[in-house]
N, C-alpha and C. Protein backbone atom coordinates (compact mmCIF):
# COMPACT_ATOMS: atom_id res chain seq x y z
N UNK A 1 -3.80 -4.22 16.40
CA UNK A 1 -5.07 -3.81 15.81
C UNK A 1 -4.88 -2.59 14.91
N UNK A 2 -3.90 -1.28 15.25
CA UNK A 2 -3.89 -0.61 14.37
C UNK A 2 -3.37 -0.95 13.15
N UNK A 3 -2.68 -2.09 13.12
CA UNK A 3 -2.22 -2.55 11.64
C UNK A 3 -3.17 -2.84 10.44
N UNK A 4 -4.58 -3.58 11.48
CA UNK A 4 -5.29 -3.89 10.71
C UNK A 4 -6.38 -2.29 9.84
N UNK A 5 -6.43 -1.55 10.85
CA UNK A 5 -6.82 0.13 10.16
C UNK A 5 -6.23 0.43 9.43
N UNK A 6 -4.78 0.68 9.52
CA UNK A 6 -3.88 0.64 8.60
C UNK A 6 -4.20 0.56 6.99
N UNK A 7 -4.19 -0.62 7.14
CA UNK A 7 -4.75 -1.59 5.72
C UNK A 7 -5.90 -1.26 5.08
N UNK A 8 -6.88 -1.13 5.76
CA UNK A 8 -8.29 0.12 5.43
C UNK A 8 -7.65 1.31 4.72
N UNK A 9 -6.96 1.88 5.47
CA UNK A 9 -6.67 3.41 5.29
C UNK A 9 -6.04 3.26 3.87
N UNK A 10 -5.26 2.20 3.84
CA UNK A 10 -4.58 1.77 2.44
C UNK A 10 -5.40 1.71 1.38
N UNK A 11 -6.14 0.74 1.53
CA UNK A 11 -7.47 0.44 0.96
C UNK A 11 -7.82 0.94 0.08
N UNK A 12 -8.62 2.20 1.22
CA UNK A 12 -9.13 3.64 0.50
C UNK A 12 -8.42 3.96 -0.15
N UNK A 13 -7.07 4.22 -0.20
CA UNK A 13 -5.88 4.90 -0.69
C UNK A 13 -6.20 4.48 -2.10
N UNK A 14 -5.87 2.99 -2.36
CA UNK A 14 -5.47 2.64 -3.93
C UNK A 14 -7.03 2.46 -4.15
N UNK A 15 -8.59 2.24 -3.52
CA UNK A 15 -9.29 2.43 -4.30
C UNK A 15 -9.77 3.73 -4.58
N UNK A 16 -9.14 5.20 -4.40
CA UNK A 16 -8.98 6.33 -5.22
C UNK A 16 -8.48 6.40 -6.25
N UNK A 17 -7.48 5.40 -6.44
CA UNK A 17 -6.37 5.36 -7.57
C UNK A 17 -6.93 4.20 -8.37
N UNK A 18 -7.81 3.89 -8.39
CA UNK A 18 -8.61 3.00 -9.26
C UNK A 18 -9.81 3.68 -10.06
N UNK A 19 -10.45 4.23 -9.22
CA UNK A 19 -11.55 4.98 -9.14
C UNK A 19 -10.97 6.03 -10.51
N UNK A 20 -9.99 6.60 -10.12
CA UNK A 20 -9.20 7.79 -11.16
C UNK A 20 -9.42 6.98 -12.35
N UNK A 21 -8.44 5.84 -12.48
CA UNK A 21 -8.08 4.87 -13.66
C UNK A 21 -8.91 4.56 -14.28
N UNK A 22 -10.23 4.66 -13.86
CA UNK A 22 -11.05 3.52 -14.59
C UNK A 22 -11.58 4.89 -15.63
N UNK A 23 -11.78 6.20 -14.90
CA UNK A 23 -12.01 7.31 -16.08
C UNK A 23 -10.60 8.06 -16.67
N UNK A 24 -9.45 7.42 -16.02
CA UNK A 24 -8.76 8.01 -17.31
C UNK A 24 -7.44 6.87 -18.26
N UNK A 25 -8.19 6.09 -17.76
CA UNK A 25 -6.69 5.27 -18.53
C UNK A 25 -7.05 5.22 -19.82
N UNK A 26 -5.87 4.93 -20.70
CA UNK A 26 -6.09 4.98 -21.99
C UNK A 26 -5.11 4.40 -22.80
N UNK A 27 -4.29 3.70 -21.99
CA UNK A 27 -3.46 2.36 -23.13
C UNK A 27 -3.38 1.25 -21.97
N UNK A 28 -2.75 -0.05 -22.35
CA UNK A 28 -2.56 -1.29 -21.58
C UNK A 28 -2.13 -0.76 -20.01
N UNK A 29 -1.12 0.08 -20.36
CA UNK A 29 -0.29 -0.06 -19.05
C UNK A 29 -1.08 0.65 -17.87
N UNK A 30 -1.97 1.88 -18.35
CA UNK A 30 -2.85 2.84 -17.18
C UNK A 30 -3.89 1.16 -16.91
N UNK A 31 -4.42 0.73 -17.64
CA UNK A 31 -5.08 -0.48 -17.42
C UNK A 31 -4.61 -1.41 -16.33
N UNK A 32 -3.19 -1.81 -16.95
CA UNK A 32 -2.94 -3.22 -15.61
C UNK A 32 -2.84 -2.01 -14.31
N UNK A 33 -2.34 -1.22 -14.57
CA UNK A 33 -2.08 -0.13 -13.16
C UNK A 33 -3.32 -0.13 -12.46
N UNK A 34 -4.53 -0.04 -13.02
CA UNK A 34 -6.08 0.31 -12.60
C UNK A 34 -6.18 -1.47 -11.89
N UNK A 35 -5.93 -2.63 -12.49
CA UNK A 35 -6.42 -3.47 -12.11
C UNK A 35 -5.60 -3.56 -11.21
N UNK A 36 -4.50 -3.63 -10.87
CA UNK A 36 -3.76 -3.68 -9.80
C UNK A 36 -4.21 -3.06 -8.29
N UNK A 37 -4.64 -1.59 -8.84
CA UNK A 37 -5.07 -1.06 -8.17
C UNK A 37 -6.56 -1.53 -7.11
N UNK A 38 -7.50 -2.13 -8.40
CA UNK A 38 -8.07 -2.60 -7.86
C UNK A 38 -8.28 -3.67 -7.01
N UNK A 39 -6.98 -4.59 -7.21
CA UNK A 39 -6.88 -6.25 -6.38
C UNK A 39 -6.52 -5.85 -5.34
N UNK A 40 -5.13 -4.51 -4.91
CA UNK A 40 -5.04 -4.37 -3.90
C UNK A 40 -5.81 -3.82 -2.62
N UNK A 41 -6.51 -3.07 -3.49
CA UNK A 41 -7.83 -2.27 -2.29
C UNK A 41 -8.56 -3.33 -1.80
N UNK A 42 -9.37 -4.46 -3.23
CA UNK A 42 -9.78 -5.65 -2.58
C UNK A 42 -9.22 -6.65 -1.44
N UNK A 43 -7.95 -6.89 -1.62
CA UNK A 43 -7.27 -7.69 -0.98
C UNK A 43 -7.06 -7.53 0.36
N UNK A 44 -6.61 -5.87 0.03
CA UNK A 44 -6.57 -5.24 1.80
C UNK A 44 -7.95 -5.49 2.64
N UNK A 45 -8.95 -4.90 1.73
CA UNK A 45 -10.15 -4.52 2.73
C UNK A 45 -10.62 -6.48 3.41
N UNK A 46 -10.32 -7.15 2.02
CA UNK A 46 -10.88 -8.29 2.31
C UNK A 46 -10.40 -8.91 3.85
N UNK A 47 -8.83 -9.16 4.21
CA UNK A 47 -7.98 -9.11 4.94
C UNK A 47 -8.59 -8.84 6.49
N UNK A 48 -8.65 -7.45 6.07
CA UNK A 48 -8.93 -6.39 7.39
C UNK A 48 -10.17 -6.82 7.83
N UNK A 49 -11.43 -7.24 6.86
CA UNK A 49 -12.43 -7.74 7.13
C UNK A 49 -12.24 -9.14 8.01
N UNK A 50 -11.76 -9.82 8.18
CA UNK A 50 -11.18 -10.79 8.99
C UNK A 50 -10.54 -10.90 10.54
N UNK A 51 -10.42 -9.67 10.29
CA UNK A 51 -9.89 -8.77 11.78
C UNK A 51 -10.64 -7.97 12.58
N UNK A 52 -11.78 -7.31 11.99
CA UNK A 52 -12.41 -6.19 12.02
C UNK A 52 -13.77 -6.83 11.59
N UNK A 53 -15.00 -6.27 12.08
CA UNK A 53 -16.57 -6.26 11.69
C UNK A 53 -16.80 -6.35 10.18
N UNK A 54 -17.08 -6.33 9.18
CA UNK A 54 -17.14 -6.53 7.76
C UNK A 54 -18.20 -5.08 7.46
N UNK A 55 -19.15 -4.96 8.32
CA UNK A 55 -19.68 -3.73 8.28
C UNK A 55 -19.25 -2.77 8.13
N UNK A 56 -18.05 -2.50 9.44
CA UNK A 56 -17.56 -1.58 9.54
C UNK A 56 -16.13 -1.04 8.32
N UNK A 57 -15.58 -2.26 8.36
CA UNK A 57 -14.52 -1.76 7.42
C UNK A 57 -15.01 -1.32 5.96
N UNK A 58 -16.03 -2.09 5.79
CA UNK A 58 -16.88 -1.85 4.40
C UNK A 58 -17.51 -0.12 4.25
N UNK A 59 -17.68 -0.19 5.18
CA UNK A 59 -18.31 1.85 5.57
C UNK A 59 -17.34 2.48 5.49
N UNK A 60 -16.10 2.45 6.04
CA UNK A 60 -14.73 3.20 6.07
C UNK A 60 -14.35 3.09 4.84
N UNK A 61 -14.04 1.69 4.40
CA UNK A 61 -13.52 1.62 3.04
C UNK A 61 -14.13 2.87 1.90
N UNK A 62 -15.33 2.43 2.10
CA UNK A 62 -16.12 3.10 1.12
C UNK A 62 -15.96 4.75 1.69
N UNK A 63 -16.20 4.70 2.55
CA UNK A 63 -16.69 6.37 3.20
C UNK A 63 -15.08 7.01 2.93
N UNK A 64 -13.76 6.65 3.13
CA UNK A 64 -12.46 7.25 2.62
C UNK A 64 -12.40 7.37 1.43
N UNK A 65 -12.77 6.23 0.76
CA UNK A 65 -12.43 6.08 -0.86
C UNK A 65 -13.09 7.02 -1.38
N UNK A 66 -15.03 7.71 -0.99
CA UNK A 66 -15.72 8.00 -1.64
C UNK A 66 -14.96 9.98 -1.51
N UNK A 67 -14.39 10.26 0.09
CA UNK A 67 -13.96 11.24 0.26
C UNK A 67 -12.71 11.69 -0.22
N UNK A 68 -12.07 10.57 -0.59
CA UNK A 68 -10.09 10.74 -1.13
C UNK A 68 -10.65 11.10 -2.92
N UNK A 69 -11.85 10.34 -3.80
CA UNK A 69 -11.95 10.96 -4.78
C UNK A 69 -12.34 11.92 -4.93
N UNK A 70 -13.41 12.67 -3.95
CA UNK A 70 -14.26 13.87 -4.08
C UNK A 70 -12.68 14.99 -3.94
N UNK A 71 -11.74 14.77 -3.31
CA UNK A 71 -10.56 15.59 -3.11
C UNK A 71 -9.59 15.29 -4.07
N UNK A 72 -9.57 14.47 -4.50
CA UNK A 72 -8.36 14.28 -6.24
C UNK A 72 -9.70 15.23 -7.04
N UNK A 73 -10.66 14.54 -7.15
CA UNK A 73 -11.17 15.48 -8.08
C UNK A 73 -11.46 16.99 -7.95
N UNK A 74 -11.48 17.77 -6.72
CA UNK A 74 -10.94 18.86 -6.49
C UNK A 74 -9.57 19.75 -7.06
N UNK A 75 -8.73 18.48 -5.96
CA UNK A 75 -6.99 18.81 -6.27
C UNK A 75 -6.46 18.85 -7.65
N UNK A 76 -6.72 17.59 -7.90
CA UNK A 76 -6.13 17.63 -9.62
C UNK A 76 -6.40 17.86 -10.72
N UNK A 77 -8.30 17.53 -10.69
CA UNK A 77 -8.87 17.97 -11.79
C UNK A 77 -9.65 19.05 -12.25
N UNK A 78 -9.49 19.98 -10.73
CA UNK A 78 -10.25 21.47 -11.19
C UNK A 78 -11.96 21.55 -10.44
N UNK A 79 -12.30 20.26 -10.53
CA UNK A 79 -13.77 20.20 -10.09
C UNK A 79 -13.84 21.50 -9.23
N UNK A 80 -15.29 22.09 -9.50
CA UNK A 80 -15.42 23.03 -8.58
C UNK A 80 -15.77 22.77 -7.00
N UNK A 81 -15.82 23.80 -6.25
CA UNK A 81 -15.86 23.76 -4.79
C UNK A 81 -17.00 24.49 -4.38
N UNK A 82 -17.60 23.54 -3.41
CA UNK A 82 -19.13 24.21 -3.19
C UNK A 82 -19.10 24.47 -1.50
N UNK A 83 -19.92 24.94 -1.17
CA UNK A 83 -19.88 25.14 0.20
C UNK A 83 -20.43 23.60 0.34
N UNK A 84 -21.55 23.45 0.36
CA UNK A 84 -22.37 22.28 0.59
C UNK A 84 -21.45 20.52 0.09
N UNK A 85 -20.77 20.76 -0.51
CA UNK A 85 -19.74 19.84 -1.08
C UNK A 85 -19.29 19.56 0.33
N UNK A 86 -18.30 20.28 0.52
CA UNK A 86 -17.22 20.41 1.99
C UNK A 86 -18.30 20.15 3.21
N UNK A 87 -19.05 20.46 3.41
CA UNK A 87 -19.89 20.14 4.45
C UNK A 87 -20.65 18.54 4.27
N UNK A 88 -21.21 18.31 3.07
CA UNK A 88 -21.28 16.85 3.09
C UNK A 88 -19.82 16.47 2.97
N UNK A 89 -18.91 16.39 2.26
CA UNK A 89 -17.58 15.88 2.86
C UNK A 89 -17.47 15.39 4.16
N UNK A 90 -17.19 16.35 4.92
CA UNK A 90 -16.94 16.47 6.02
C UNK A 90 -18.08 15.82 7.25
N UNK A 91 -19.00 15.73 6.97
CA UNK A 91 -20.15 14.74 7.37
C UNK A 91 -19.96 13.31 6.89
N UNK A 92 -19.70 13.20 5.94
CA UNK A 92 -18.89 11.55 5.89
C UNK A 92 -17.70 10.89 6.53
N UNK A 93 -16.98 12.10 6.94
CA UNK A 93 -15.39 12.08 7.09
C UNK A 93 -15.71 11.63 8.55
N UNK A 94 -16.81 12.52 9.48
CA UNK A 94 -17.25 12.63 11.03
C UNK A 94 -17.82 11.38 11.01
N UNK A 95 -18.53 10.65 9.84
CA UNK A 95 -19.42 9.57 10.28
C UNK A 95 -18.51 8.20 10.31
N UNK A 96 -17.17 8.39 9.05
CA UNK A 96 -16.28 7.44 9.41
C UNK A 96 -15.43 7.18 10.25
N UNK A 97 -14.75 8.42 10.88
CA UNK A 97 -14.18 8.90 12.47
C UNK A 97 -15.19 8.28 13.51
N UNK A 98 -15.93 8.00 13.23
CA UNK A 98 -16.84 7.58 14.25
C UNK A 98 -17.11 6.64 14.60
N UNK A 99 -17.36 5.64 13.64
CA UNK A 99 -17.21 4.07 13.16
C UNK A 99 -16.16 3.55 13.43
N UNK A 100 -14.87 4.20 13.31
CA UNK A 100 -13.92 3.78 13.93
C UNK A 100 -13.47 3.41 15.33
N UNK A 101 -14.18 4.78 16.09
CA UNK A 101 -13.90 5.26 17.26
C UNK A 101 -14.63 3.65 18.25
N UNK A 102 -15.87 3.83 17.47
CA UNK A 102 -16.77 3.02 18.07
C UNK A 102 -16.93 1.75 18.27
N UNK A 103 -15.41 1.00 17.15
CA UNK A 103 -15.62 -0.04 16.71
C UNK A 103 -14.36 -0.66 17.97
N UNK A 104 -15.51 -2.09 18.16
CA UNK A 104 -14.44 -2.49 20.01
C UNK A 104 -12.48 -2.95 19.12
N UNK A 105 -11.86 -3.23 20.27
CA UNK A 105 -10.65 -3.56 20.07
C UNK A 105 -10.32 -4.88 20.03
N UNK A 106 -11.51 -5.46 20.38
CA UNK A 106 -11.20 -7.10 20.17
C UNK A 106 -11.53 -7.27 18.89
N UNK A 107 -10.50 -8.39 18.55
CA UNK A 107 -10.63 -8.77 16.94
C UNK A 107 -11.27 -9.98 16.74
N UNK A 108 -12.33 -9.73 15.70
CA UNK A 108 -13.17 -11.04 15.14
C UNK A 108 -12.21 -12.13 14.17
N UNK A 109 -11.26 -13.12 14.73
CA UNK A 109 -10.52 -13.53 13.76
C UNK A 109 -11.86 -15.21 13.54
N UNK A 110 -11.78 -14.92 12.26
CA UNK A 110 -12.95 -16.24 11.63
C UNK A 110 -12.06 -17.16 11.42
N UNK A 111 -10.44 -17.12 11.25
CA UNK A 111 -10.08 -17.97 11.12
C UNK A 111 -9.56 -18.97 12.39
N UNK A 112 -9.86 -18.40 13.46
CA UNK A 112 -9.53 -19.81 14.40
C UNK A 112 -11.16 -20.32 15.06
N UNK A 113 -12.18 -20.31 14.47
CA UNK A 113 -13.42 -20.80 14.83
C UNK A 113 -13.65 -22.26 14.41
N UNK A 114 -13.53 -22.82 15.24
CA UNK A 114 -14.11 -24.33 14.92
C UNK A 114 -15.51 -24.42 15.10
């Protein structure tokens, strides 16, 4: 089962790195990189969704991705830093820690349902 989190966590990962791409690419190659980026986040989450609640991975997905850009755009691009920033941050971060926590260990596999 943790493999299948895993793949979430991935997820999020390259849809930060999409998210980036889509505001800064600027010849073919940042392009296929962005779409790439994007099949794999799809692919993973889709996957994991198969294993996992569709709700839930969909909230994580989103709730990492939305927190891994708010922190590139910190880290790399200067964005400023607010108190209230970091505290909603961090209220998303608690609500996806949570979803996780909460979510049972048996796996919904759709593919052996007759």
């Amino acid at each position: 089962m943790q493999k299948v989190w895993w793949s979430v966590f991935i997820a999020a990962g390259f849809e930060v790195l999409w998210v980036i791409g889509l505001k800064h690419s600027y010849n073919v190659w940042t392009w296929i990189g962005t779409a790439i980026a994007v099949f794999v986040s799809f692919y993973l989450m889709i996957m994991a969704g198969k294993k996992l609640p569709v709700g839930t991975v969909y909230a994580v997905f989103v709730g990492l991705g939305t927190v891994g850009t708010i922190i590139a755009d910190i880290l790399i691009f200067n964005e400023p830093v607010h108190t209230i920033k970091i505290l909603l941050i961090s209220l998303l971060l608690f609500g996806v820690i949570g979803l996780k926590v909460v979510t049972p260990e048996v796996a919904v596999d759709k593919g052996d349902e007759a």
